[in-house]
C-alpha atoms as a PDB file:
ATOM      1  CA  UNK A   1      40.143  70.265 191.870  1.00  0.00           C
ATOM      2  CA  UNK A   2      38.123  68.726 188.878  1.00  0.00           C
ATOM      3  CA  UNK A   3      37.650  64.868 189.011  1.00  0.00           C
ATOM      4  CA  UNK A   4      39.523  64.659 185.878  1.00  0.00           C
ATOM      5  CA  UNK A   5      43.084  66.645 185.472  1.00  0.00           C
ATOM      6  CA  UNK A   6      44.714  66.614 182.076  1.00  0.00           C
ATOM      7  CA  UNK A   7      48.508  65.129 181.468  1.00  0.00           C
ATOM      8  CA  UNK A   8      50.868  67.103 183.871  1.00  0.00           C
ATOM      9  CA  UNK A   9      53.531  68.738 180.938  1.00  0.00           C
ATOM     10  CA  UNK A  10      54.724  71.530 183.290  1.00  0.00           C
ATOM     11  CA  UNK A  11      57.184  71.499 186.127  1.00  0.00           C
ATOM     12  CA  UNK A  12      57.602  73.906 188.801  1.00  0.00           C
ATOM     13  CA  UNK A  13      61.409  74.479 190.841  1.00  0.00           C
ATOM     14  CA  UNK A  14      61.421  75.621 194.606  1.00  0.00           C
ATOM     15  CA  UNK A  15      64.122  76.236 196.275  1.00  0.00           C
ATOM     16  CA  UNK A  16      64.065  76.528 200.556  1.00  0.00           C
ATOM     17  CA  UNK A  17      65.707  76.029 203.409  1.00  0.00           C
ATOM     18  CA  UNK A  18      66.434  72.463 205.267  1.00  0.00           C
ATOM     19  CA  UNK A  19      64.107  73.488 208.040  1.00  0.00           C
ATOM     20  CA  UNK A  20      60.893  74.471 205.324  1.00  0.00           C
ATOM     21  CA  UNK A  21      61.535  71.463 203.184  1.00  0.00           C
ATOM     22  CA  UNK A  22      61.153  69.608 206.642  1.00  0.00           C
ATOM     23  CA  UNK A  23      58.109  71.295 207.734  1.00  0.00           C
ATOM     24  CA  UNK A  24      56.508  70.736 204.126  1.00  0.00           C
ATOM     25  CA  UNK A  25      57.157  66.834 204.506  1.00  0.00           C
ATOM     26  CA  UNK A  26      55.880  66.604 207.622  1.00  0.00           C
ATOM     27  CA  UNK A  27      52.628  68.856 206.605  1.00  0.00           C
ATOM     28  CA  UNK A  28      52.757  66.354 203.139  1.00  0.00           C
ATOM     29  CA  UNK A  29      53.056  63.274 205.238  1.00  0.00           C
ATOM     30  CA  UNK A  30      50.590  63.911 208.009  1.00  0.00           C
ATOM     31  CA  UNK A  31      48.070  64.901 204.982  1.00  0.00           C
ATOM     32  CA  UNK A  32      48.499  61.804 203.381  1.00  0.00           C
ATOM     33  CA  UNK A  33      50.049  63.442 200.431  1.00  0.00           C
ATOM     34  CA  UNK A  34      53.477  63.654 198.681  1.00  0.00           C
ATOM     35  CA  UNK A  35      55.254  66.976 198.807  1.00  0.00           C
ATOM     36  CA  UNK A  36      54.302  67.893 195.776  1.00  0.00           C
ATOM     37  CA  UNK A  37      50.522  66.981 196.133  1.00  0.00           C
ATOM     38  CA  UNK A  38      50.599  68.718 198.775  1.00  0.00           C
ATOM     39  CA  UNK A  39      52.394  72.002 197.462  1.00  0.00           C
ATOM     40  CA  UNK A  40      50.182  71.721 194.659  1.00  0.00           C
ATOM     41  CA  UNK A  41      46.853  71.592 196.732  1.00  0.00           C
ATOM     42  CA  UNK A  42      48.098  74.650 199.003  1.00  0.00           C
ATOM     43  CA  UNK A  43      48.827  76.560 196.215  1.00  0.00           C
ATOM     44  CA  UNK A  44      45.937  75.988 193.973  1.00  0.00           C
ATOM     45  CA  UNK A  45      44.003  76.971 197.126  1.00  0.00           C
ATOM     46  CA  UNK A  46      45.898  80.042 197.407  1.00  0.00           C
ATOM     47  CA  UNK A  47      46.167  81.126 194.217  1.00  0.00           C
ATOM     48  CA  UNK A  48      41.855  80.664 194.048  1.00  0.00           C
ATOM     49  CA  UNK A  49      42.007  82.763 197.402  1.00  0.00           C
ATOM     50  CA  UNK A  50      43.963  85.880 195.759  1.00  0.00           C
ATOM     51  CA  UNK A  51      41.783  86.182 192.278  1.00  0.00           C
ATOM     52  CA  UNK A  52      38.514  85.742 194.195  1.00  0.00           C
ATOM     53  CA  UNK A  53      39.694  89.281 196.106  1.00  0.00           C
ATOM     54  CA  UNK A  54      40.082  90.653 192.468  1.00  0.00           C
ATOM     55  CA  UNK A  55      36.684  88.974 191.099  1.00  0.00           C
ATOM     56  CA  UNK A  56      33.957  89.252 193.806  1.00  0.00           C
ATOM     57  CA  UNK A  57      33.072  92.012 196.413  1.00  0.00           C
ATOM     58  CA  UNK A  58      30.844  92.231 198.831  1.00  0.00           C
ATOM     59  CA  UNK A  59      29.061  95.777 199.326  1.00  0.00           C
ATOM     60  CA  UNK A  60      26.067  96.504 201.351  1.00  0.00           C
ATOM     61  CA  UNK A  61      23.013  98.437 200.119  1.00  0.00           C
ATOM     62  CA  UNK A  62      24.365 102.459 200.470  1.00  0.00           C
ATOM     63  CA  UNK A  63      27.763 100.716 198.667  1.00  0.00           C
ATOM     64  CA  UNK A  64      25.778  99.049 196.596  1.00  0.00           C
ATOM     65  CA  UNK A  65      23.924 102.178 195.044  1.00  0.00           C
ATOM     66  CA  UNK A  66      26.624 104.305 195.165  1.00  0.00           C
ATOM     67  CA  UNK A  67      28.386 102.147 193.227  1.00  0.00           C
ATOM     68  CA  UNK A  68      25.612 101.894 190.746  1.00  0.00           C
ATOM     69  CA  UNK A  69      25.532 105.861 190.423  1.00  0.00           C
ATOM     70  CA  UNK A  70      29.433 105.819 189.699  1.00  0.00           C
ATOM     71  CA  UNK A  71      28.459 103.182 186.793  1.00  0.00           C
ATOM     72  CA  UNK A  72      25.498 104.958 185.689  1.00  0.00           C
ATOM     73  CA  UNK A  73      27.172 108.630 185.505  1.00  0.00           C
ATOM     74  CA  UNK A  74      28.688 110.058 182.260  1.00  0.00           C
ATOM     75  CA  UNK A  75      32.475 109.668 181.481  1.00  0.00           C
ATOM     76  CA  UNK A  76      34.320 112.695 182.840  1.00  0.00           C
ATOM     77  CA  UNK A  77      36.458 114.029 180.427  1.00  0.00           C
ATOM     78  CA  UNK A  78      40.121 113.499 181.531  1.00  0.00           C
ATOM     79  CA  UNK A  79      42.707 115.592 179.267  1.00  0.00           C
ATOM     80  CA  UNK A  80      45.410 114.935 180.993  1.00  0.00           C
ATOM     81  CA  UNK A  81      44.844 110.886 180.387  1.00  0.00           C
ATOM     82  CA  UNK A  82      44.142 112.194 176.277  1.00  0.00           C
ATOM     83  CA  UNK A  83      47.251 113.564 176.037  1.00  0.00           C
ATOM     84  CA  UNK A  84      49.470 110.739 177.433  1.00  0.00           C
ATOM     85  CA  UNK A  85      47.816 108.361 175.084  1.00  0.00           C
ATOM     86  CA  UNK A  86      47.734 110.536 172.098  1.00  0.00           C
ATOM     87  CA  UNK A  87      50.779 111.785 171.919  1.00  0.00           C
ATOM     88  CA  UNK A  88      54.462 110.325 171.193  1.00  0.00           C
ATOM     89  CA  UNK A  89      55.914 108.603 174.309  1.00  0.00           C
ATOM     90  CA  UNK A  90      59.953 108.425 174.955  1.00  0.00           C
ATOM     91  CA  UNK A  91      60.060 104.814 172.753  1.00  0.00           C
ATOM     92  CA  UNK A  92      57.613 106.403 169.859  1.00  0.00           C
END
């Protein structure tokens, strides 16, 4: 997390069990951290873990260029995908 953190305005509600909420303060406590600190930390963690899957790849060379010719190749025409798009829908 950055060094410096603007004002905290928003507020986040969890609900769990008696046995979770124990498990969290004893995770909290033996990481030197309130509950929410803690929560917080976990889930910015997580949260950094799930959009790097969407944001970065990892492909070896034959990937790599086959990926390149996929870029590189001409739109294929999709009329099908036209017609959805162009025409009236249910709501329209």
């Amino acid at each position: 997390m950055p060094a410096f953190s603007p004002a905290k305005s928003e507020r986040i509600d969890v609900r769990t069990s008696t046995p979770v909420k124990q498990l969290l303060q004893d995770a909290a406590r033996a990481s030197h951290k309130n509950v929410s600190e803690f929560l917080l930390d976990a889930g910015i963690t997580a949260a950094n873990q799930a959009l790097a899957e969407r944001r970065h790849f990892v492909l070896d060379d034959e990937q790599w260029q086959s990926f390149q010719q996929a870029l590189d190749a001409p739109p294929q025409a999709l009329p099908r995908l036209k017609k959805l798009l162009t025409e009236p829908g249910l709501l329209d």
